[in-house]
C-alpha atoms as a PDB file:
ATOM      1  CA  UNK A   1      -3.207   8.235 -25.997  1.00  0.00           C
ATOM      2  CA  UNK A   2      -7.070   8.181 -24.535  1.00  0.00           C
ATOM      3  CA  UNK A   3      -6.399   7.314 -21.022  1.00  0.00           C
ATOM      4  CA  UNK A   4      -9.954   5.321 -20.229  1.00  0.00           C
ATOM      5  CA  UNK A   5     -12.842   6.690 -17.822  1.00  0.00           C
ATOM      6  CA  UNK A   6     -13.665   4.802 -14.657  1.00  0.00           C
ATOM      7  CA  UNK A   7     -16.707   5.866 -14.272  1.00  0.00           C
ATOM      8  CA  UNK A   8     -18.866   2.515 -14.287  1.00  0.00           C
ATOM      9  CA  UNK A   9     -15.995   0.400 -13.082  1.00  0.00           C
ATOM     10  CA  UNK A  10     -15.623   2.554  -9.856  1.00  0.00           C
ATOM     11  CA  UNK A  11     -16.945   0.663  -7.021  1.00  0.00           C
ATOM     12  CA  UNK A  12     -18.814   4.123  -5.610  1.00  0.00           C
ATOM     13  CA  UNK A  13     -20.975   3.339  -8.416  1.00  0.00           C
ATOM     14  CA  UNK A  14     -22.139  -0.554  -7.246  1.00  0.00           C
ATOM     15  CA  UNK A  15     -25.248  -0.665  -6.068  1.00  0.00           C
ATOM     16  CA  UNK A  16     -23.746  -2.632  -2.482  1.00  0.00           C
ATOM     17  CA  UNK A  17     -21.404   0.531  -2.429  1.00  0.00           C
ATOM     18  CA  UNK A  18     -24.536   2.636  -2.492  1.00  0.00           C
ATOM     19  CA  UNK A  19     -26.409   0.142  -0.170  1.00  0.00           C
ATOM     20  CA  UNK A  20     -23.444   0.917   2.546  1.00  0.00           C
ATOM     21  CA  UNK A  21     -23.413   4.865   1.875  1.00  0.00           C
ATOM     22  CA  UNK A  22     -27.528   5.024   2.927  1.00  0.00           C
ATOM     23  CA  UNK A  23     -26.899   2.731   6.069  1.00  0.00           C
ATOM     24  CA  UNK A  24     -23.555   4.987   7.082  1.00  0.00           C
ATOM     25  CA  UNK A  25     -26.419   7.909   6.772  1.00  0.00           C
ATOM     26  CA  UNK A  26     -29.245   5.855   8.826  1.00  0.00           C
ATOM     27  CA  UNK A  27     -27.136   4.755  11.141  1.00  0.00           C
ATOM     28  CA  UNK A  28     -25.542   8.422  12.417  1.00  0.00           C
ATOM     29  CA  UNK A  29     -29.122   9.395  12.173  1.00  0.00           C
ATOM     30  CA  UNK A  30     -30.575   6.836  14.192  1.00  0.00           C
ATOM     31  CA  UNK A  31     -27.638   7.674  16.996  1.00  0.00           C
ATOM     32  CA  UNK A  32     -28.698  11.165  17.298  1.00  0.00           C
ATOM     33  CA  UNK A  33     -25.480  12.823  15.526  1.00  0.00           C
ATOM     34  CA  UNK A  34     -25.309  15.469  12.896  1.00  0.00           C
ATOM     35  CA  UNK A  35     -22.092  15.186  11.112  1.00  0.00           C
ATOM     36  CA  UNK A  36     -20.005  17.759  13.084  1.00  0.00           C
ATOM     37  CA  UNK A  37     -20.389  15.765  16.148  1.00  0.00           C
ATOM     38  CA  UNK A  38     -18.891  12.983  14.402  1.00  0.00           C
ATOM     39  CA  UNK A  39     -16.332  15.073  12.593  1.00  0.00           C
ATOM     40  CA  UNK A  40     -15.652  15.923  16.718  1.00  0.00           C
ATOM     41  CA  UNK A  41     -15.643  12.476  17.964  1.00  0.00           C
ATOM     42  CA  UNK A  42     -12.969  11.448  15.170  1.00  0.00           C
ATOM     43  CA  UNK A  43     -10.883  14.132  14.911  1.00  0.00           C
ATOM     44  CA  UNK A  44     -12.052  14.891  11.269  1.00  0.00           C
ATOM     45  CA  UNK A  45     -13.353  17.815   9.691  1.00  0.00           C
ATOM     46  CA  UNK A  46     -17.157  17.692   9.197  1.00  0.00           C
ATOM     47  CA  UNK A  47     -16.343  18.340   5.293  1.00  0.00           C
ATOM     48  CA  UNK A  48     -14.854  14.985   5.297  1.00  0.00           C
ATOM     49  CA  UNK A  49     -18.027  13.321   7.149  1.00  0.00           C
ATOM     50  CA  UNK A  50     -20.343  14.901   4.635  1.00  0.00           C
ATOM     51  CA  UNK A  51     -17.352  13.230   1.510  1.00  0.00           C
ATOM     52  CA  UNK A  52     -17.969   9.912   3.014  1.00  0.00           C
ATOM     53  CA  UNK A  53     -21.859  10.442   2.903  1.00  0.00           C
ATOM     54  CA  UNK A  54     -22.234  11.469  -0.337  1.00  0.00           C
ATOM     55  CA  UNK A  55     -19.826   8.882  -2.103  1.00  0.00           C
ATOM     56  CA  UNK A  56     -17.039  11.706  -2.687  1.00  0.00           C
ATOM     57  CA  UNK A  57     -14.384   9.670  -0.371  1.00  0.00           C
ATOM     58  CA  UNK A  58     -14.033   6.185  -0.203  1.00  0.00           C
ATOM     59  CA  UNK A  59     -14.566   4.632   3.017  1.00  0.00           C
ATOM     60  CA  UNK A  60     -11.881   2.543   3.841  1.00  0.00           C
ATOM     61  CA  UNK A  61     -12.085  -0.769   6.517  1.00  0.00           C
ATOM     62  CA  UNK A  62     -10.704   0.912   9.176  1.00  0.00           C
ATOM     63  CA  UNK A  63     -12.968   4.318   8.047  1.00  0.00           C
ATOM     64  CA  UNK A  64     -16.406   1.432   8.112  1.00  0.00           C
ATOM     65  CA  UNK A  65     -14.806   0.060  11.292  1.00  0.00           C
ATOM     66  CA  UNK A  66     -14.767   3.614  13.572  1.00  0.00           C
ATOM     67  CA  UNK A  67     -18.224   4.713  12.127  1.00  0.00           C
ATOM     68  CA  UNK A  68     -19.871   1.139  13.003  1.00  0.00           C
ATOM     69  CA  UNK A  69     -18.377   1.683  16.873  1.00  0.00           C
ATOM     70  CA  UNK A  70     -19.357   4.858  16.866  1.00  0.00           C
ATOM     71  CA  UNK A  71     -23.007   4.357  15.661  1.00  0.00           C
ATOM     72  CA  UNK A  72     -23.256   0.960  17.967  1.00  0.00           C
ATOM     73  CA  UNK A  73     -23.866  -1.089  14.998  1.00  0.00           C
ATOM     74  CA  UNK A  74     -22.136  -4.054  13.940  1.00  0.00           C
ATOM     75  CA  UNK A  75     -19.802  -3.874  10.132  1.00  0.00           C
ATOM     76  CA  UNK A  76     -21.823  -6.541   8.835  1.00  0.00           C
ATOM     77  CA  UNK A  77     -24.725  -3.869   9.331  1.00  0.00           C
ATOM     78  CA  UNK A  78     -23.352  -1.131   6.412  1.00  0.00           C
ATOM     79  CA  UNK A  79     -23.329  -4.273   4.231  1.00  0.00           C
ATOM     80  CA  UNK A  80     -25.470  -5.695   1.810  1.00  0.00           C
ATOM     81  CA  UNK A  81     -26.830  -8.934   1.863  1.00  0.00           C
ATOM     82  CA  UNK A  82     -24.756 -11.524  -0.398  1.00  0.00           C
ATOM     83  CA  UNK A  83     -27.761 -11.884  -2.504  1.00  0.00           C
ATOM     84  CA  UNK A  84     -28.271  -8.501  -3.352  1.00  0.00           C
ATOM     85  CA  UNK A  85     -24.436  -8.080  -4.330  1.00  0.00           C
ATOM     86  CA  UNK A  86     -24.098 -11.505  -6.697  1.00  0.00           C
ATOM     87  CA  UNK A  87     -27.528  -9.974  -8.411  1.00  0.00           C
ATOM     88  CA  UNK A  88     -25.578  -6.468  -8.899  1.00  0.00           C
ATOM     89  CA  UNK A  89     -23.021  -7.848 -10.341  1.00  0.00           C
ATOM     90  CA  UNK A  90     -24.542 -10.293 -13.003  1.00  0.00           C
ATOM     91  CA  UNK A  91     -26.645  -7.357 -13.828  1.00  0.00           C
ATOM     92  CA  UNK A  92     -23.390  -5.306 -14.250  1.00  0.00           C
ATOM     93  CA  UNK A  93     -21.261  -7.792 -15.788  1.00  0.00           C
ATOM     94  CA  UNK A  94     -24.146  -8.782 -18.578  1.00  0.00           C
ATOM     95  CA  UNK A  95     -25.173  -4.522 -19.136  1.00  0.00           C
ATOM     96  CA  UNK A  96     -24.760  -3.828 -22.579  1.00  0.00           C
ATOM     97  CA  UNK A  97     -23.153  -0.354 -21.245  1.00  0.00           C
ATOM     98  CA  UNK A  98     -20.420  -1.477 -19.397  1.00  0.00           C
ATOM     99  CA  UNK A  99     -16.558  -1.595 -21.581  1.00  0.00           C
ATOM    100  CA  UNK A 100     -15.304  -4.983 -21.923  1.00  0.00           C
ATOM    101  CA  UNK A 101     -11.407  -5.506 -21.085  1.00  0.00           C
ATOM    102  CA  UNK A 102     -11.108  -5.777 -24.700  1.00  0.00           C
ATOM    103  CA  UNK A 103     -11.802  -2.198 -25.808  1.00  0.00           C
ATOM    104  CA  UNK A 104      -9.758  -0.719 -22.951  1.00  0.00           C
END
């Protein structure tokens, strides 16, 4: 048994997903921080920073909720606007690329 690929239905692959990972990178930028002083001020290793950056680890609420506090920016800042996400996903949902629930 073929156990289907994610890839495409993995929301590090939505474009509001990648919206929030190039604000999370703006925003420690625009606070003056490299990644090992915010590795320091959480209590993380800097490899894990750099995971979050990149879209390697998902960032979790509570992940979204420390780095907004730390970078003295609201949440609602890392996301995108409404708009933007109900146009990603029609554009998803009608690709000729993605699997239907029918073939998985």
């Amino acid at each position: 048994m073929r156990i289907p690929s994610s890839r495409g239905h993995s929301p590090v692959y939505h474009p509001a997903y990648k919206y929030l990972l190039a604000k999370l990178v703006a925003a420690r930028r625009e606070a003056g921080l490299t990644q090992a002083e915010v590795a320091d001020a959480m209590g993380r290793p800097r490899s894990q920073i750099g995971r979050c950056e990149n879209g390697e680890r998902r960032i979790d609420p509570v992940d979204l909720q420390e780095f907004a506090i730390l970078y003295g920016k609201p949440v609602t800042y890392f996301l995108a606007p409404d708009s933007d996400v109900l146009k990603a996903n029609k554009a998803l949902k009608d690709s000729p690329y993605r699997k239907s629930s029918a073939s998985t």
